[in-house]
N, C-alpha and C. Protein backbone atom coordinates (compact mmCIF):
# COMPACT_ATOMS: atom_id res chain seq x y z
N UNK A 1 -7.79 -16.70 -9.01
CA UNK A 1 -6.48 -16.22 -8.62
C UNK A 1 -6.31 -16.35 -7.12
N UNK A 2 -5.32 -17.03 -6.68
CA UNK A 2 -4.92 -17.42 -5.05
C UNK A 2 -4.50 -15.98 -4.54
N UNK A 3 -4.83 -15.61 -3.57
CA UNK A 3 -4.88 -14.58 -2.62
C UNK A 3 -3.98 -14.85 -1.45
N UNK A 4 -2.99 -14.24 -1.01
CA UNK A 4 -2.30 -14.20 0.33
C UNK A 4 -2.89 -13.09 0.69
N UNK A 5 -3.36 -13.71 2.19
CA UNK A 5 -4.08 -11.76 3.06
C UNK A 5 -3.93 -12.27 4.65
N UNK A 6 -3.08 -11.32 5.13
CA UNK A 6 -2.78 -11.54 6.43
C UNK A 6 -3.48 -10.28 6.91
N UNK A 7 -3.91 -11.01 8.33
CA UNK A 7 -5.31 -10.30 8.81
C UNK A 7 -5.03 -10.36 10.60
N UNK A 8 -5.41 -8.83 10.76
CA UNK A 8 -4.90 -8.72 12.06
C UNK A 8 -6.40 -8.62 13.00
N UNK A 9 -7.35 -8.52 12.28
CA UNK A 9 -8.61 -8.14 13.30
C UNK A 9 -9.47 -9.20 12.71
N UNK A 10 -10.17 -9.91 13.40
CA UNK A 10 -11.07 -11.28 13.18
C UNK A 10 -12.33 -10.52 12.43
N UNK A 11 -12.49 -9.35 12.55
CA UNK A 11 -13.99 -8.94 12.07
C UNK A 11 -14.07 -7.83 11.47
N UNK A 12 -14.92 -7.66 11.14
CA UNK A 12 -15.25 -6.32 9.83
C UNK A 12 -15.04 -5.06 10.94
N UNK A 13 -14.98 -4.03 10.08
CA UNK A 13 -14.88 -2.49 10.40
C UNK A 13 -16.36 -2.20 10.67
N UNK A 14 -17.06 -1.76 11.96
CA UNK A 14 -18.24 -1.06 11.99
C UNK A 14 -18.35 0.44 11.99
N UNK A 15 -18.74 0.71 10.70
CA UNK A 15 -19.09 1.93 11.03
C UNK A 15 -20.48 2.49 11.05
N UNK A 16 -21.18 3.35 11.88
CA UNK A 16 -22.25 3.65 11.54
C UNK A 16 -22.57 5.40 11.40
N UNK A 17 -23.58 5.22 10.77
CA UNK A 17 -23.90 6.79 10.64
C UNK A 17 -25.75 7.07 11.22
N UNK A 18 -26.31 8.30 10.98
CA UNK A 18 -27.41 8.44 11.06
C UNK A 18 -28.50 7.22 10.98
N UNK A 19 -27.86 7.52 9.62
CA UNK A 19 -29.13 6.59 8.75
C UNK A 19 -28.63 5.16 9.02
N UNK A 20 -27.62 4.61 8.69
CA UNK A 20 -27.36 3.13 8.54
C UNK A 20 -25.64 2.73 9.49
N UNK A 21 -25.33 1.37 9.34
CA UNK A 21 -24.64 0.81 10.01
C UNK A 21 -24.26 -0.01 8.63
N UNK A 22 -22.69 -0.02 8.10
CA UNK A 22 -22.07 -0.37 7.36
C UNK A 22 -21.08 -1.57 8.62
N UNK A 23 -20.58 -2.66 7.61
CA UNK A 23 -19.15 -3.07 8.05
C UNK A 23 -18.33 -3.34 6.72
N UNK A 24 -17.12 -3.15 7.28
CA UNK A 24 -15.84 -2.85 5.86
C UNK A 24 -15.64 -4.02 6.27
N UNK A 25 -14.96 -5.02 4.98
CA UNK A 25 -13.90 -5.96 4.79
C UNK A 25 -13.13 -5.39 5.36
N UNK A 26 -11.77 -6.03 6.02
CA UNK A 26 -10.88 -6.27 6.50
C UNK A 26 -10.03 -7.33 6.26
N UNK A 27 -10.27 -8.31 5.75
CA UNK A 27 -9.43 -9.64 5.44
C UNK A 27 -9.69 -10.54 4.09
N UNK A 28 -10.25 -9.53 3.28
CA UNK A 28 -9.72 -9.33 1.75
C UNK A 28 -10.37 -10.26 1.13
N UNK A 29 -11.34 -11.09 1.85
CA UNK A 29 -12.17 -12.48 1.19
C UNK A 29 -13.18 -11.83 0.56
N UNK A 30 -13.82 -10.73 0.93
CA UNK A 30 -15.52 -9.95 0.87
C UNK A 30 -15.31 -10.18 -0.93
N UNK A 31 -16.35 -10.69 -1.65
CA UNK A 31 -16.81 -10.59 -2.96
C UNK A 31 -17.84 -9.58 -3.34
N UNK A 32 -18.19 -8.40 -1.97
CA UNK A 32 -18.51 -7.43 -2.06
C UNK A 32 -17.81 -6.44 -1.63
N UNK A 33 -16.28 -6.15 -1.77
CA UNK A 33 -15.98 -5.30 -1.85
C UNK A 33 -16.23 -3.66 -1.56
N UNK A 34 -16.53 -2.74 -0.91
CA UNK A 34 -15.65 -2.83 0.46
C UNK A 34 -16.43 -3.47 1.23
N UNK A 35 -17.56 -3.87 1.31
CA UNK A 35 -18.56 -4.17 2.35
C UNK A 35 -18.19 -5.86 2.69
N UNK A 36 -18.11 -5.97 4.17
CA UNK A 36 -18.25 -7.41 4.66
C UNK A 36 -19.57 -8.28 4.01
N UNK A 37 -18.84 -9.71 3.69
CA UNK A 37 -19.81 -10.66 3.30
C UNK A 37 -20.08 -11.60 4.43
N UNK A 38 -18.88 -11.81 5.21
CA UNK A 38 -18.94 -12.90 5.97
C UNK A 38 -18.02 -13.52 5.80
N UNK A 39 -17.20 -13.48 5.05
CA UNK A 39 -16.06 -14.24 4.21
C UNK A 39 -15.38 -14.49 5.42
N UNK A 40 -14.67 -13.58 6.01
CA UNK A 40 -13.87 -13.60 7.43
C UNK A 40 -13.92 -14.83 8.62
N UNK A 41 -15.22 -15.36 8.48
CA UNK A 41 -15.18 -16.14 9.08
C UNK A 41 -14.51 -17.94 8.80
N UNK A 42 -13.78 -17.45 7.35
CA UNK A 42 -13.50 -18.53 7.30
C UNK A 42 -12.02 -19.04 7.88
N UNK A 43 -11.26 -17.15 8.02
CA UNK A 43 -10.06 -17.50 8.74
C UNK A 43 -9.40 -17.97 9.73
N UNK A 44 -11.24 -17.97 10.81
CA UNK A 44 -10.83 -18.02 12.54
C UNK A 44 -10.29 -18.63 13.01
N UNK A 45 -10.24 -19.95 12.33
CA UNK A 45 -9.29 -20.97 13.21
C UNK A 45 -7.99 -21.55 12.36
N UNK A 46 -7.10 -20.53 11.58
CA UNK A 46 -5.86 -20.29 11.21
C UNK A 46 -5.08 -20.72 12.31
N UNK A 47 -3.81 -21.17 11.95
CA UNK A 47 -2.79 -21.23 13.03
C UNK A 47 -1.61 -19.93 12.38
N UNK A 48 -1.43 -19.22 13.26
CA UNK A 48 -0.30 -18.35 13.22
C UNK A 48 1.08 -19.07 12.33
N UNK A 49 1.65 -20.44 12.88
CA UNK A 49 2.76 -20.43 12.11
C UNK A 49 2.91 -21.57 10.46
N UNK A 50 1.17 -21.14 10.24
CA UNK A 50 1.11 -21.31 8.48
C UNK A 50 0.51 -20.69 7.43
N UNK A 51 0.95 -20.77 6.53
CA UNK A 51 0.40 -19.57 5.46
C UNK A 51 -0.95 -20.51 5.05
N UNK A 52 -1.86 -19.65 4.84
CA UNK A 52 -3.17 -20.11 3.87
C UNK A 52 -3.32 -19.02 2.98
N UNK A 53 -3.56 -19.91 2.00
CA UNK A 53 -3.72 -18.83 0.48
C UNK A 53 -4.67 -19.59 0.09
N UNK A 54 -5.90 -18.42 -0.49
CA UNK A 54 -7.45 -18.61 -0.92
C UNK A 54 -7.10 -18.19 -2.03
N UNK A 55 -8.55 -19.27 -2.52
CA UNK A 55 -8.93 -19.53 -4.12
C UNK A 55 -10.54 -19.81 -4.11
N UNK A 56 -11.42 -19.85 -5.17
CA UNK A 56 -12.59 -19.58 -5.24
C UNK A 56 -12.99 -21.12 -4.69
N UNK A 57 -11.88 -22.29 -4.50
CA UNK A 57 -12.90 -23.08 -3.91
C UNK A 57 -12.32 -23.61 -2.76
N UNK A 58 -11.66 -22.69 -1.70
CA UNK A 58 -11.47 -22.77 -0.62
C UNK A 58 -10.00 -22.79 -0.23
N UNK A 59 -9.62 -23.21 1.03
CA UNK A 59 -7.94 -22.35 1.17
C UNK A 59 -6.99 -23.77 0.97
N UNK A 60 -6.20 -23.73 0.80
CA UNK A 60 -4.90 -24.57 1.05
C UNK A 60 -3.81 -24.02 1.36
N UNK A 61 -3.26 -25.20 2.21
CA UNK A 61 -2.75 -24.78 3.86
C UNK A 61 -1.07 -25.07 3.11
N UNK A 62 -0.01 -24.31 3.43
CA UNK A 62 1.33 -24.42 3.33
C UNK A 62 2.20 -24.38 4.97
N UNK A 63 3.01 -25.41 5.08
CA UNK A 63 3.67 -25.14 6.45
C UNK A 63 4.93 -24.24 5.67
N UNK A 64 5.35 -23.37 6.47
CA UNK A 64 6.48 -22.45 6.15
C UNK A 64 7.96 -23.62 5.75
């Protein structure tokens, strides 16, 4: 299923506690859910004025 996810922060949520250091998804790729996979990095070099919509075997690009 193709995914639209517009993403305002390049990188995961850090949070840490005592014991451990978590990072949250943020840009909706993570296949671990809430936890960052790395996925994010596939958005970095997006251009602002086109949509990309992901699918399990990678994005395709739409000009508006």
């Amino acid at each position: 299923m193709a995914r639209l996810v517009k993403m305002d922060e390049e990188a995961p949520l850090k949070l840490e506690t005592a014991e451990k250091t978590y990072f949250i998804c943020q840009c909706g790729l993570s296949k671990n859910k809430p936890f960052c996979d790395g996925n994010h990095k596939r958005v970095k070099d997006e251009e602002e004025d086109k949509i990309y919509i992901y699918d399990e075997e990678g994005r395709i690009t739409i000009k508006p």
